[in-house]
Protein backbone atom coordinates (compact mmCIF):
# COMPACT_ATOMS: atom_id res chain seq x y z
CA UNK A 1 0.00 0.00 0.00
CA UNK A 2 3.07 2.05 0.68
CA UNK A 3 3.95 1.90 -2.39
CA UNK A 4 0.95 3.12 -4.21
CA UNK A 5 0.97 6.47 -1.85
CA UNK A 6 4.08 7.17 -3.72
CA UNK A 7 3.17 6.94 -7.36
CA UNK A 8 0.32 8.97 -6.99
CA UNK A 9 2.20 11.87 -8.09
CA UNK A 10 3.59 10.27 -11.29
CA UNK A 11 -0.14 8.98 -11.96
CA UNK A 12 -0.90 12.50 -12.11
CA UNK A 13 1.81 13.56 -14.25
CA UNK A 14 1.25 10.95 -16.43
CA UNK A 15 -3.01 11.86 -16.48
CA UNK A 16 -1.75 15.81 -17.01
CA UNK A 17 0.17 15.21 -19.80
CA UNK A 18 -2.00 12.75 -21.75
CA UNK A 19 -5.12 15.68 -20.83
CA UNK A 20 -2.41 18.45 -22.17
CA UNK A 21 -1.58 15.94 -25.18
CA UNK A 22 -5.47 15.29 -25.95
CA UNK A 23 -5.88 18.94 -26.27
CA UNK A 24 -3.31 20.05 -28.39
CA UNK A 25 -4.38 17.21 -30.81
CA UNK A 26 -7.92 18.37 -30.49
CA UNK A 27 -6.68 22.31 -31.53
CA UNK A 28 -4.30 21.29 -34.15
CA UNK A 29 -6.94 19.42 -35.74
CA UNK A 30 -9.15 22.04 -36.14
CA UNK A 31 -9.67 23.75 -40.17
CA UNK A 32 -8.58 27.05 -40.03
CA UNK A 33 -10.58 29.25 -42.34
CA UNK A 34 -8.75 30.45 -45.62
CA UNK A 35 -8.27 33.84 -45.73
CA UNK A 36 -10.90 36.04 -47.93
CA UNK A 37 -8.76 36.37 -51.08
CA UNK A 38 -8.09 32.79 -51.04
CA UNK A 39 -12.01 31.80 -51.02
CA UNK A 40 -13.01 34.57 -53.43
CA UNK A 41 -10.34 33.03 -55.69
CA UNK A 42 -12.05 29.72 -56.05
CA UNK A 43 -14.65 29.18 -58.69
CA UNK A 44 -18.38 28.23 -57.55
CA UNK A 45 -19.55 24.96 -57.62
CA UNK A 46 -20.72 24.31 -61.57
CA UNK A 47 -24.47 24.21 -61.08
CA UNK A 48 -25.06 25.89 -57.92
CA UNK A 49 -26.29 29.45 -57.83
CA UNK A 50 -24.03 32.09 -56.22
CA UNK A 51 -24.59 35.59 -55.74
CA UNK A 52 -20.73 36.74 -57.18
CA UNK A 53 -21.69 34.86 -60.25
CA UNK A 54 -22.21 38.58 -62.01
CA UNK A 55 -25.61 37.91 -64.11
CA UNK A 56 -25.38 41.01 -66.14
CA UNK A 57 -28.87 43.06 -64.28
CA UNK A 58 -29.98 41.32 -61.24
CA UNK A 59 -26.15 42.48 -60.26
CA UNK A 60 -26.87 46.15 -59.28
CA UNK A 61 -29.02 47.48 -56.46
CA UNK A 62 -30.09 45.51 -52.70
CA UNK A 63 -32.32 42.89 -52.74
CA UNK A 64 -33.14 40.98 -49.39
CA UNK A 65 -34.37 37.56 -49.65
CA UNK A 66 -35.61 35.03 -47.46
CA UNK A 67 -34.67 31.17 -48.23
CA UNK A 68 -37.23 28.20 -48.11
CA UNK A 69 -37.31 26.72 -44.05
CA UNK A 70 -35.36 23.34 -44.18
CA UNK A 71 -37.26 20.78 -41.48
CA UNK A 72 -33.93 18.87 -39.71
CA UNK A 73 -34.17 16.46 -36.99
CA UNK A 74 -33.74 18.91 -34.40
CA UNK A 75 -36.33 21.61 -35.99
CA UNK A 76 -36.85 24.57 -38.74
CA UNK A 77 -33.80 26.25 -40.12
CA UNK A 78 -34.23 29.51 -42.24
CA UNK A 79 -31.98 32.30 -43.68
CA UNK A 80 -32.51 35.77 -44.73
CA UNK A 81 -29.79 37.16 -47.22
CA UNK A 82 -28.81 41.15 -48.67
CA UNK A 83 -27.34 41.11 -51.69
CA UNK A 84 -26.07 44.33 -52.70
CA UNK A 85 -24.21 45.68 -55.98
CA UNK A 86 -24.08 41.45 -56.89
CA UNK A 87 -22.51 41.04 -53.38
CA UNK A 88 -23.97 38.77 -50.20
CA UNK A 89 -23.54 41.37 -47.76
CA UNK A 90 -25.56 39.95 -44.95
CA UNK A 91 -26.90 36.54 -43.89
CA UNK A 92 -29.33 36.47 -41.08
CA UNK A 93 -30.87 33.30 -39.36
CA UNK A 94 -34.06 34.05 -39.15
CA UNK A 95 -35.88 30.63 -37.29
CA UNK A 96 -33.14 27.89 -36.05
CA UNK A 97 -33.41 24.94 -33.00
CA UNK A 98 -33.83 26.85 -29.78
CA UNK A 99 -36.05 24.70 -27.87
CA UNK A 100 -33.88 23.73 -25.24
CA UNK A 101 -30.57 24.83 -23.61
CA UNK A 102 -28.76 22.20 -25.66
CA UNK A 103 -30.23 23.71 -29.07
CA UNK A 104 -29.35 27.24 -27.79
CA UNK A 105 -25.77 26.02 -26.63
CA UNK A 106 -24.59 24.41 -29.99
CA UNK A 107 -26.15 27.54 -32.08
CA UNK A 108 -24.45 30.10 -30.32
CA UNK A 109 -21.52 29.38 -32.10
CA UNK A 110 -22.90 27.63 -35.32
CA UNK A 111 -24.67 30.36 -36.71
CA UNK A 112 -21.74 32.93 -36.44
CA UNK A 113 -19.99 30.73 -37.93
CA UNK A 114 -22.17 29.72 -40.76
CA UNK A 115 -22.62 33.36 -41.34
CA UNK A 116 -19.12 34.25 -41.48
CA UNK A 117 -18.32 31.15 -43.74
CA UNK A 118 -21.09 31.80 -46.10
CA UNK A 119 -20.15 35.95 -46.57
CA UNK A 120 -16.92 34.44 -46.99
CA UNK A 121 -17.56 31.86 -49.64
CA UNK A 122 -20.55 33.94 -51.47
CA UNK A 123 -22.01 30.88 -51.95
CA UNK A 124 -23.71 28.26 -50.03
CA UNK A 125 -20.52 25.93 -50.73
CA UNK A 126 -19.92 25.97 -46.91
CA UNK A 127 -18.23 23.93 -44.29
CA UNK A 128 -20.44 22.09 -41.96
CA UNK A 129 -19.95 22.98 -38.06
CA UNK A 130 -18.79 19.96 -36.21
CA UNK A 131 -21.68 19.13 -33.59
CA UNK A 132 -24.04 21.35 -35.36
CA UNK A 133 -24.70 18.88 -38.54
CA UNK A 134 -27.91 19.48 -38.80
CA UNK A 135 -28.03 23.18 -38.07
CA UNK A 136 -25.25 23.46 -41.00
CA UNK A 137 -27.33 20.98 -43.42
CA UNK A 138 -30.60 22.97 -42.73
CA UNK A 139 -28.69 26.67 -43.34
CA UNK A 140 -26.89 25.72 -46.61
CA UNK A 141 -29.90 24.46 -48.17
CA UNK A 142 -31.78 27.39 -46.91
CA UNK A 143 -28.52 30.19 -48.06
CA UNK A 144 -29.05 28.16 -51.81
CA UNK A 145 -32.69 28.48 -52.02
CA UNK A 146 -32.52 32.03 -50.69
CA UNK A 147 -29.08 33.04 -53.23
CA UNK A 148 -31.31 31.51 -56.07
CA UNK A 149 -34.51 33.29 -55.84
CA UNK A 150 -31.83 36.17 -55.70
CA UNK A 151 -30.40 35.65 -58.54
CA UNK A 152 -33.51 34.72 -60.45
């Protein structure tokens, strides 16, 4: 018994640096996000609507549009987007999962993110949040149907 009083210490050690080593493999394996002029750069998605494809008219002015509500498994997601001068200059969440702390927890930092992606992107060609599947599914769909009665 004596001798388990005196490895305590090194247990801990050893539980402290696998804890430290768990959570530097956990940050590193997080995507960064690509710097504007990098994401602008890429082409959009052949097919997909986008509101910096530049279709000669519907290019000029604001227009604010709200996209179809997606049903996901956890509830409604909708989006609200301003396109201005042929430019998605704002992207709102207008109804999301909110029902219970959980809902509230995990879209407190979804949506920003979403939002930030998708002005980002000007497109719906966006990364899904890890632990907010859904959430992401239900706002890309929503951001395409929105950018397409846009552009239409």
């Amino acid at each position: 018994m004596h001798a388990l009083k005196k490895n305590r210490p090194l247990r801990r050690i050893v539980l402290a640096s696998a804890a430290t080593v768990s959570g530097m493999v956990m940050l590193l394996s997080l995507k960064p996000h690509a710097s504007p002029q990098a994401a602008l750069a890429l082409p959009a998605p052949s097919g997909s609507a986008s509101a910096s494809s530049g279709s000669g008219s519907a290019t000029t002015g604001t227009k604010t549009v709200t996209g179809d509500t997606i049903q996901t498994r956890w509830g409604p997601v909708q989006v609200r987007v301003t396109i201005k001068d042929g430019r998605l200059t704002e992207v709102t969440a207008v109804s999301y999962p909110s029902d219970n702390p959980r809902d509230q927890e995990i879209n407190s930092y979804a949506l920003p993110r979403l939002r930030t992606e998708a002005l980002t992107a000007q497109s719906a060609d966006i990364d899904t949040v890890s632990g907010a599947t859904y959430t992401s599914e239900g706002y890309r769909q929503s951001l395409q149907s929105a950018l397409d009665s846009a552009g239409g």
